[in-house]
PDB file of N, CA and C in Angstrom:
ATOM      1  N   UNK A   1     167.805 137.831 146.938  1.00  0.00           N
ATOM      2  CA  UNK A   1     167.068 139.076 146.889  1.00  0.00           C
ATOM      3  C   UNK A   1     165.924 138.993 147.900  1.00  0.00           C
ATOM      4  N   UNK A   2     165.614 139.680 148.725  1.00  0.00           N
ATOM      5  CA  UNK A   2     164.528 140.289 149.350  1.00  0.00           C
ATOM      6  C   UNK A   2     163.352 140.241 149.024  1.00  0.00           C
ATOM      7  N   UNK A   3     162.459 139.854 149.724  1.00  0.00           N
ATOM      8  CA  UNK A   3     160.836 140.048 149.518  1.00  0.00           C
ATOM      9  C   UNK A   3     160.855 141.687 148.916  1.00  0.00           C
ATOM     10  N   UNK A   4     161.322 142.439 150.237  1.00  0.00           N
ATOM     11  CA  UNK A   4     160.958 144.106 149.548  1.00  0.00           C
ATOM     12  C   UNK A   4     161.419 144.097 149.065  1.00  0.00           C
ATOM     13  N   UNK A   5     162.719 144.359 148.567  1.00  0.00           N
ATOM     14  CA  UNK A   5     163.115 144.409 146.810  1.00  0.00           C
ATOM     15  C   UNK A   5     162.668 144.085 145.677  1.00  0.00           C
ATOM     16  N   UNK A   6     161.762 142.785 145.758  1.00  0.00           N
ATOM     17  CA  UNK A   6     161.460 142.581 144.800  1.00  0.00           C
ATOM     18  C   UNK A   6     159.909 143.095 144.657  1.00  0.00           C
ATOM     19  N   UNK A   7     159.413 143.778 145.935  1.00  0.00           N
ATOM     20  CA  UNK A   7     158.403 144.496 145.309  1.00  0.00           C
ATOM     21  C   UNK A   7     158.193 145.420 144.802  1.00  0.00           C
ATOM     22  N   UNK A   8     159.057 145.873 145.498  1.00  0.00           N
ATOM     23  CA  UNK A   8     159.584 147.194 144.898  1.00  0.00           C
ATOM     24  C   UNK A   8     159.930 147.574 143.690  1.00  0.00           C
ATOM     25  N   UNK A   9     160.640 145.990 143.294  1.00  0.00           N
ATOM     26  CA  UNK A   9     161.254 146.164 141.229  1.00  0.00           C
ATOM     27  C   UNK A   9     159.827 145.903 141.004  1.00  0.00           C
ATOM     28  N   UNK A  10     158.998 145.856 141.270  1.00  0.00           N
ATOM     29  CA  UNK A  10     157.257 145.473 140.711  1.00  0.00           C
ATOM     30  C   UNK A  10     157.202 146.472 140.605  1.00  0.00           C
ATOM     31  N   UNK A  11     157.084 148.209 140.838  1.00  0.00           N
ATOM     32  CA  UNK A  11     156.702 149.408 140.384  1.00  0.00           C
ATOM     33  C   UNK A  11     154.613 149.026 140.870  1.00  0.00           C
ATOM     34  N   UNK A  12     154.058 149.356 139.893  1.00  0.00           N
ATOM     35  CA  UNK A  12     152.843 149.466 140.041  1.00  0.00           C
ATOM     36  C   UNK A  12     151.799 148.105 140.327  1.00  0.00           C
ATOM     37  N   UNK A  13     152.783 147.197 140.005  1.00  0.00           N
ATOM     38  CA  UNK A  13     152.302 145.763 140.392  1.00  0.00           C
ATOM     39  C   UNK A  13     152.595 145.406 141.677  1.00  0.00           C
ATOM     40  N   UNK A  14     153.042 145.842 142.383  1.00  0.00           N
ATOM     41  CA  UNK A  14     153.075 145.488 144.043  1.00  0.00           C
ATOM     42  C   UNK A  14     152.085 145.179 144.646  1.00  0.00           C
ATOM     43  N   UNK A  15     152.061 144.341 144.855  1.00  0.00           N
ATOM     44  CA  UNK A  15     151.347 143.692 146.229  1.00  0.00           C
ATOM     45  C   UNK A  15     149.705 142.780 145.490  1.00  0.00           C
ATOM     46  N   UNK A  16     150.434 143.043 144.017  1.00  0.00           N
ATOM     47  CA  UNK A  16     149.834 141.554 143.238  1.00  0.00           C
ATOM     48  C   UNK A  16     150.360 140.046 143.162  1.00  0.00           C
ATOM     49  N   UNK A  17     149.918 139.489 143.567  1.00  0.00           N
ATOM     50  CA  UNK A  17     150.227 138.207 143.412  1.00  0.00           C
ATOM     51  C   UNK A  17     149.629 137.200 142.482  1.00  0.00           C
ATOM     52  N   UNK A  18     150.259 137.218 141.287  1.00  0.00           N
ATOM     53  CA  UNK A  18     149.945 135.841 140.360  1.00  0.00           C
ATOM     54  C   UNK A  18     149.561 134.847 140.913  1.00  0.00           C
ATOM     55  N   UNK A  19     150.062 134.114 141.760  1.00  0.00           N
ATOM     56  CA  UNK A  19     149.610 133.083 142.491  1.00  0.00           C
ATOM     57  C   UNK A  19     147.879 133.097 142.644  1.00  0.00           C
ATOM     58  N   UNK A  20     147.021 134.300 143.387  1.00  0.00           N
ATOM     59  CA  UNK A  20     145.947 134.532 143.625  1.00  0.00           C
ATOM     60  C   UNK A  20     144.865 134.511 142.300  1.00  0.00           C
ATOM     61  N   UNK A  21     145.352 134.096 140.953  1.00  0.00           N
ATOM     62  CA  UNK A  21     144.812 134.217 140.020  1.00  0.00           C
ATOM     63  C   UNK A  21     143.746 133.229 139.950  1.00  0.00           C
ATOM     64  N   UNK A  22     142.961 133.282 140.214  1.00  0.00           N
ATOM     65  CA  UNK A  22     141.735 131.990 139.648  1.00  0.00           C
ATOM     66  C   UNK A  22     142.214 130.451 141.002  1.00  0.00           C
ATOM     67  N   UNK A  23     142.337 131.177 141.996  1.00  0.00           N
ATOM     68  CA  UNK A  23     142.888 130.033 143.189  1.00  0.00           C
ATOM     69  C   UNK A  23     141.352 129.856 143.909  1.00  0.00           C
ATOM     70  N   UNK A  24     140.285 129.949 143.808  1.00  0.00           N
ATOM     71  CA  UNK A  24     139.226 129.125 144.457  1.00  0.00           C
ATOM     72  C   UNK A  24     138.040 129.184 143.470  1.00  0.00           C
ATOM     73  N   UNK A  25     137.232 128.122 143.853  1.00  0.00           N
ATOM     74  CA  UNK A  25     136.002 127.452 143.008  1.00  0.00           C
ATOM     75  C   UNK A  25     135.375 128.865 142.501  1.00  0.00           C
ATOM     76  N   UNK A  26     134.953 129.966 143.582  1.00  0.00           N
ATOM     77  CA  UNK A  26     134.517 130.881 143.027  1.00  0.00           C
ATOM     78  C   UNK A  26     134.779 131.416 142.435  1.00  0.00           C
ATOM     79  N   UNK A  27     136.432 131.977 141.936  1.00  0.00           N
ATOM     80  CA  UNK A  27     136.676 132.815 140.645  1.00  0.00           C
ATOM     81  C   UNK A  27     136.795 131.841 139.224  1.00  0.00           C
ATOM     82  N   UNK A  28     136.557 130.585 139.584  1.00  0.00           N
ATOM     83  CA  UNK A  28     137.145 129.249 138.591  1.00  0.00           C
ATOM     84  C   UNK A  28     135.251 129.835 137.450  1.00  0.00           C
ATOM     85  N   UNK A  29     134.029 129.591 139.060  1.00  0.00           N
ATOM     86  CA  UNK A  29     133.052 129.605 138.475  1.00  0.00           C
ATOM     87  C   UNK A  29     132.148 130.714 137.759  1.00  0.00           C
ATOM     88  N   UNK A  30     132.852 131.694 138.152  1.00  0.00           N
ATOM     89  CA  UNK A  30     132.405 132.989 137.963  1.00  0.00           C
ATOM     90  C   UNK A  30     133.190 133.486 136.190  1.00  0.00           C
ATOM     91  N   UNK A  31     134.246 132.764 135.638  1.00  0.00           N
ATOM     92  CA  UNK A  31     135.151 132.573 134.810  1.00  0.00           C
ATOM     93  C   UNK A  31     134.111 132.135 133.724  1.00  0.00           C
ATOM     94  N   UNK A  32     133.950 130.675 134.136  1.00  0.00           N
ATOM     95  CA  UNK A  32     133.634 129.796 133.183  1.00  0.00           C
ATOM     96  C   UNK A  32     131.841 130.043 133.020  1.00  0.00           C
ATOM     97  N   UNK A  33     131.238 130.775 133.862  1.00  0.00           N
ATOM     98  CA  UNK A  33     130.152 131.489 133.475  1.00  0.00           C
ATOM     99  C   UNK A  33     130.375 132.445 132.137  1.00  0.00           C
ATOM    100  N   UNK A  34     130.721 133.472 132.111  1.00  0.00           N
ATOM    101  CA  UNK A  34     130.895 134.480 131.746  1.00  0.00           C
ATOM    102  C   UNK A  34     131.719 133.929 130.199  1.00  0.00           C
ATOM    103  N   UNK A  35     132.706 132.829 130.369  1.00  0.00           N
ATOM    104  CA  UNK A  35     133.062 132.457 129.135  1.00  0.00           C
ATOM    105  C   UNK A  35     132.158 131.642 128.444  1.00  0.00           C
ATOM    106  N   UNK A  36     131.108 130.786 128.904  1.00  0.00           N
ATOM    107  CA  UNK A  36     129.924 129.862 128.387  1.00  0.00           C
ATOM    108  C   UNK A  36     128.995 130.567 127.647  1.00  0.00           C
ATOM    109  N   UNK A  37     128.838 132.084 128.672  1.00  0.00           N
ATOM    110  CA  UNK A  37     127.970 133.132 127.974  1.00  0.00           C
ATOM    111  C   UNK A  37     127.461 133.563 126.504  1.00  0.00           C
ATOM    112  N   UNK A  38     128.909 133.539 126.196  1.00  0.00           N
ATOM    113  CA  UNK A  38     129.742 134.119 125.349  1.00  0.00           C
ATOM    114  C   UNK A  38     129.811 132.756 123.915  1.00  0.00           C
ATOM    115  N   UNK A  39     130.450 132.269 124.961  1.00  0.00           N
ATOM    116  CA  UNK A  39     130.805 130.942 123.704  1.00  0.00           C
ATOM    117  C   UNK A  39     129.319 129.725 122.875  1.00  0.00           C
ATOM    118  N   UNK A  40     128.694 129.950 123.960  1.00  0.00           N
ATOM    119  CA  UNK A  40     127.324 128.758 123.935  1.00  0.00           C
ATOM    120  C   UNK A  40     126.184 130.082 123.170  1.00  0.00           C
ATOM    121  N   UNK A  41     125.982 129.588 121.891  1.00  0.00           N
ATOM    122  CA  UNK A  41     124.657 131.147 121.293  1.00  0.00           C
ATOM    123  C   UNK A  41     123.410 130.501 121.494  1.00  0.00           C
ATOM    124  N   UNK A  42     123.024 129.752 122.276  1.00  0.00           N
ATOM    125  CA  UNK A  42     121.579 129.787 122.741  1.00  0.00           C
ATOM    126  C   UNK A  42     121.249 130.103 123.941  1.00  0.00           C
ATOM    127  N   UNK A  43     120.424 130.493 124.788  1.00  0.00           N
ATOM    128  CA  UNK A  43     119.528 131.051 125.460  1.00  0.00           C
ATOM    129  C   UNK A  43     119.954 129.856 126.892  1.00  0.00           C
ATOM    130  N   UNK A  44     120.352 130.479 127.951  1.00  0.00           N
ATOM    131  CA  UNK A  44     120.631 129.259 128.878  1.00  0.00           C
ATOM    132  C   UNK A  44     118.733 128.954 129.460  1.00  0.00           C
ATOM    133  N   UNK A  45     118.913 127.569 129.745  1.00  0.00           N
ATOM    134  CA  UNK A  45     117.440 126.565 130.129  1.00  0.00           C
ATOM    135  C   UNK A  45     117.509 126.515 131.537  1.00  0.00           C
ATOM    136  N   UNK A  46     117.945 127.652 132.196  1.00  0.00           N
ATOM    137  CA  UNK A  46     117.975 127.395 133.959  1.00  0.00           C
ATOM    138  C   UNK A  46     118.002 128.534 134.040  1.00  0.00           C
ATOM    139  N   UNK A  47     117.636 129.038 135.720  1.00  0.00           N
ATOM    140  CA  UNK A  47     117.707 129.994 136.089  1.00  0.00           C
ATOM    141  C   UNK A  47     119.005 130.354 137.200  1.00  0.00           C
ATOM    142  N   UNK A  48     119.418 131.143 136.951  1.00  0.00           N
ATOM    143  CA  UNK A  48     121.154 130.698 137.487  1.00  0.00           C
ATOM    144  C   UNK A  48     120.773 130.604 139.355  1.00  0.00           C
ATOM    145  N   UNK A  49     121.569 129.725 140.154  1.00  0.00           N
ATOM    146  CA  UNK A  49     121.146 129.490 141.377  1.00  0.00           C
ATOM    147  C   UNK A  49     121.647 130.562 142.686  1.00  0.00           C
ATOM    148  N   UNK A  50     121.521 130.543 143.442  1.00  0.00           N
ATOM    149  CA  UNK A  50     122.011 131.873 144.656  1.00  0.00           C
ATOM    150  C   UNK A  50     123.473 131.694 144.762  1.00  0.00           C
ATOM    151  N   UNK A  51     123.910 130.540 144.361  1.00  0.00           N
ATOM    152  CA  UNK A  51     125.235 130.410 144.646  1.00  0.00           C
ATOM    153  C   UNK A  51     126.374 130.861 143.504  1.00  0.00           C
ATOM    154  N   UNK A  52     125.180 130.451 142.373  1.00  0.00           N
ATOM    155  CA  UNK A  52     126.209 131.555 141.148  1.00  0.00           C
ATOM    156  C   UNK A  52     126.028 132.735 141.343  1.00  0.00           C
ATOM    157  N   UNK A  53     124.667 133.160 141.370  1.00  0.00           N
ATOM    158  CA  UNK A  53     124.704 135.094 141.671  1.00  0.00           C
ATOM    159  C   UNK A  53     125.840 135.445 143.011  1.00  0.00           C
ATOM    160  N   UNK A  54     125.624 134.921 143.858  1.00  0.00           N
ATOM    161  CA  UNK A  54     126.574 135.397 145.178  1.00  0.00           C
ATOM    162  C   UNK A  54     128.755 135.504 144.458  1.00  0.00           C
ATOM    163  N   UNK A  55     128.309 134.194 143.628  1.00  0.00           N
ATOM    164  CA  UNK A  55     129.805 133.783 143.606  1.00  0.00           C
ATOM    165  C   UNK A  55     130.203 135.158 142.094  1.00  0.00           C
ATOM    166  N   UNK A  56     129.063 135.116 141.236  1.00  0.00           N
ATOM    167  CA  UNK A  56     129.029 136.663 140.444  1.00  0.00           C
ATOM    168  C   UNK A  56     129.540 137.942 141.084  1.00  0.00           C
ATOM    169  N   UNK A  57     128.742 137.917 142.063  1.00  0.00           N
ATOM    170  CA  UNK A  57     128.559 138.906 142.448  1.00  0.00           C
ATOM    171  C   UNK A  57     130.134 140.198 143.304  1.00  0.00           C
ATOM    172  N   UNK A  58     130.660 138.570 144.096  1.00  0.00           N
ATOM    173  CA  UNK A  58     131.795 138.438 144.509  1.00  0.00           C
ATOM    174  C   UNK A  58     132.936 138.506 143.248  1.00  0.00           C
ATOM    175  N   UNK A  59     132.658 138.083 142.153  1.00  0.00           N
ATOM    176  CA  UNK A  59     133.731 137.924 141.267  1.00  0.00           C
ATOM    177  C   UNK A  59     133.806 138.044 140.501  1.00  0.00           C
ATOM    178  N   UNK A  60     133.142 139.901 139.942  1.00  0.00           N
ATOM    179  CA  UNK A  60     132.752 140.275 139.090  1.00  0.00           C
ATOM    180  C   UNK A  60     133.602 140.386 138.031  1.00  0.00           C
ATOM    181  N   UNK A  61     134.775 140.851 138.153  1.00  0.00           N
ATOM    182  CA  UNK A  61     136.127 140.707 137.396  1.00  0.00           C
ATOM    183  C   UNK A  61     136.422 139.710 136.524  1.00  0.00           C
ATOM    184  N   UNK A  62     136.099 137.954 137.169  1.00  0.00           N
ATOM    185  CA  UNK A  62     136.527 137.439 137.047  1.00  0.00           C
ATOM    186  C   UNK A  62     135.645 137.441 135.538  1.00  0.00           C
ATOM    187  N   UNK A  63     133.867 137.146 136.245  1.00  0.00           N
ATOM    188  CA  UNK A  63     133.027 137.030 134.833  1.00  0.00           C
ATOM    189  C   UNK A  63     133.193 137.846 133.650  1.00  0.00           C
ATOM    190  N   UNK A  64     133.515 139.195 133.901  1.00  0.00           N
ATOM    191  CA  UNK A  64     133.341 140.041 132.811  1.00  0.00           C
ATOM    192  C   UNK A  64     134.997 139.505 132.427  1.00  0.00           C
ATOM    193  N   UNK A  65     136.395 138.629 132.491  1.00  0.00           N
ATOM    194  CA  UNK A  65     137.268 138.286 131.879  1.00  0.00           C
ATOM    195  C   UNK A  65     136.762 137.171 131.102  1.00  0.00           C
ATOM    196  N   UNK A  66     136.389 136.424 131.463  1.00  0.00           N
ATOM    197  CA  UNK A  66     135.353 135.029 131.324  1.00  0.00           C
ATOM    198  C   UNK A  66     134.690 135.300 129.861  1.00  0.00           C
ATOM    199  N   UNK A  67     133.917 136.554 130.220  1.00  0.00           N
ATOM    200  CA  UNK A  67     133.130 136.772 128.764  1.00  0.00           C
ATOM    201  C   UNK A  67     134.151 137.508 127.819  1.00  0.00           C
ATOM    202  N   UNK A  68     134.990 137.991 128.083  1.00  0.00           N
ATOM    203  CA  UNK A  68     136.400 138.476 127.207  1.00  0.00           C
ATOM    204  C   UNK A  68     136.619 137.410 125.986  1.00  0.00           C
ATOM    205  N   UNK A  69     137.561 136.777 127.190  1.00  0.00           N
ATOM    206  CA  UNK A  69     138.239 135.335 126.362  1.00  0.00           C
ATOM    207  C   UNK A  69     137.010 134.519 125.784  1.00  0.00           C
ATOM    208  N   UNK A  70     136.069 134.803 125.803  1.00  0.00           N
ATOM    209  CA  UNK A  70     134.889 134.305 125.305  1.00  0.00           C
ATOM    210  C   UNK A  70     134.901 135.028 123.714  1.00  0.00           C
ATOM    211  N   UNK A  71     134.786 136.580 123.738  1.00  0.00           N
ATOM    212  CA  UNK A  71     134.654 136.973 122.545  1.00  0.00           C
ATOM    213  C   UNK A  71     136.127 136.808 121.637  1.00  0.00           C
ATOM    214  N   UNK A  72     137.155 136.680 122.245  1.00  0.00           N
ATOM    215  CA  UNK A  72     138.549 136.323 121.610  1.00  0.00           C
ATOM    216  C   UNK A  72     138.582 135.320 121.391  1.00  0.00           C
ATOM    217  N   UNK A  73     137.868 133.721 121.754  1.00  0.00           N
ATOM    218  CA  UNK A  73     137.789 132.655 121.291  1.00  0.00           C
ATOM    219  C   UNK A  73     136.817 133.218 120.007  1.00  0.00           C
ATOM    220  N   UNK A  74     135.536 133.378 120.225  1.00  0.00           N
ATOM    221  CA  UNK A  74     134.975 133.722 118.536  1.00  0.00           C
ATOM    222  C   UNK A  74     135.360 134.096 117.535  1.00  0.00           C
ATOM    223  N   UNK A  75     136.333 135.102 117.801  1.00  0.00           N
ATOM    224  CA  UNK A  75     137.346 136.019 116.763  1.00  0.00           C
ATOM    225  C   UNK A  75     138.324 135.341 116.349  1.00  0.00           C
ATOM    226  N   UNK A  76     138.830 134.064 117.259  1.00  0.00           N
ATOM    227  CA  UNK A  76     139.671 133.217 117.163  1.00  0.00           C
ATOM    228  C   UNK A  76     139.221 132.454 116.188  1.00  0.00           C
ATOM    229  N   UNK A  77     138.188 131.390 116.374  1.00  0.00           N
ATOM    230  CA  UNK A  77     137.261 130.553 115.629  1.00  0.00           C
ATOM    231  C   UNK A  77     137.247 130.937 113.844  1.00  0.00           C
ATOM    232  N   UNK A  78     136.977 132.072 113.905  1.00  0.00           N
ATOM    233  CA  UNK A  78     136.328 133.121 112.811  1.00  0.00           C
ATOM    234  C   UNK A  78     137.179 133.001 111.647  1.00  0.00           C
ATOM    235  N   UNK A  79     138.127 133.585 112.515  1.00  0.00           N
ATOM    236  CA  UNK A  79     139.735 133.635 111.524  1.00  0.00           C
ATOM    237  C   UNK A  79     140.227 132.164 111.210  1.00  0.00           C
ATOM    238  N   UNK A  80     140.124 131.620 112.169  1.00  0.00           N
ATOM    239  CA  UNK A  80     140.184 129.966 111.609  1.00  0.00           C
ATOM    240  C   UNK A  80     139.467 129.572 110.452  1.00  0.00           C
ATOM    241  N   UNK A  81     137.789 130.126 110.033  1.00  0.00           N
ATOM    242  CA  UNK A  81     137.032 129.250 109.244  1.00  0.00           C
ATOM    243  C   UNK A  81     137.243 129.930 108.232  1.00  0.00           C
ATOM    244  N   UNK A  82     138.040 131.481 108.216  1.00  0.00           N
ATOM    245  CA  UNK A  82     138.067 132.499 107.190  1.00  0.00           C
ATOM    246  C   UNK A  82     139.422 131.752 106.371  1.00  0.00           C
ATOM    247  N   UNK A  83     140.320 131.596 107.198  1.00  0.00           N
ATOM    248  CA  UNK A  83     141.494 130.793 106.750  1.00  0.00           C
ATOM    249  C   UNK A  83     141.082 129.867 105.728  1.00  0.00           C
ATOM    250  N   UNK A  84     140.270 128.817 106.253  1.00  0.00           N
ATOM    251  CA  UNK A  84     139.986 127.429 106.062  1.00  0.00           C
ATOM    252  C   UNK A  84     139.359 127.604 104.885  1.00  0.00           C
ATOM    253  N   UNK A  85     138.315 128.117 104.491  1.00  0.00           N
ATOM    254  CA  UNK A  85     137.469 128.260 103.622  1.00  0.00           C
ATOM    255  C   UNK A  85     137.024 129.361 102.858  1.00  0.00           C
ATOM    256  N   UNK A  86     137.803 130.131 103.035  1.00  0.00           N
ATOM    257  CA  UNK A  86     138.404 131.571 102.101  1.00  0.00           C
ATOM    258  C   UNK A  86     139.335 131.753 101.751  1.00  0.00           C
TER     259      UNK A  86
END
């Protein structure tokens, strides 16, 4: 099968590539920000550096998924301790 063919069977997903998912430091860090956010409930003790805001800033997507799977780990957690001890 064909490259175009098979983008084509992609319909509205064309010219996405899975591959590109979380493939450099910056969407890795912009991720695991946004999920720490989320997951860690105290107050971060630093002031975030130019290289996280830039790499934020650039990969905004990535953070606001980051803090997602952040609140779906809690909900995750939750139901675990509700299980466990209810």
């Amino acid at each position: 099968m064909s490259t175009n063919s098979t983008n084509s069977d992609r319909g509205f997903l064309k010219g996405i590539r899975p591959t590109a998912f979380l493939d450099c430091y910056q969407e890795w860090h912009a991720f695991v920000e946004g999920l720490s956010e989320v997951l860690c409930p105290w107050p971060a003790r630093y002031q975030p550096s130019e290289e996280l805001l830039n790499d934020l800033k650039g990969d905004h997507h990535y953070y606001v998924f980051g803090r997602a799977m952040g609140v779906i780990a809690w909900l995750t957690i939750a139901k675990i301790i509700q299980e466990a001890f209810f």
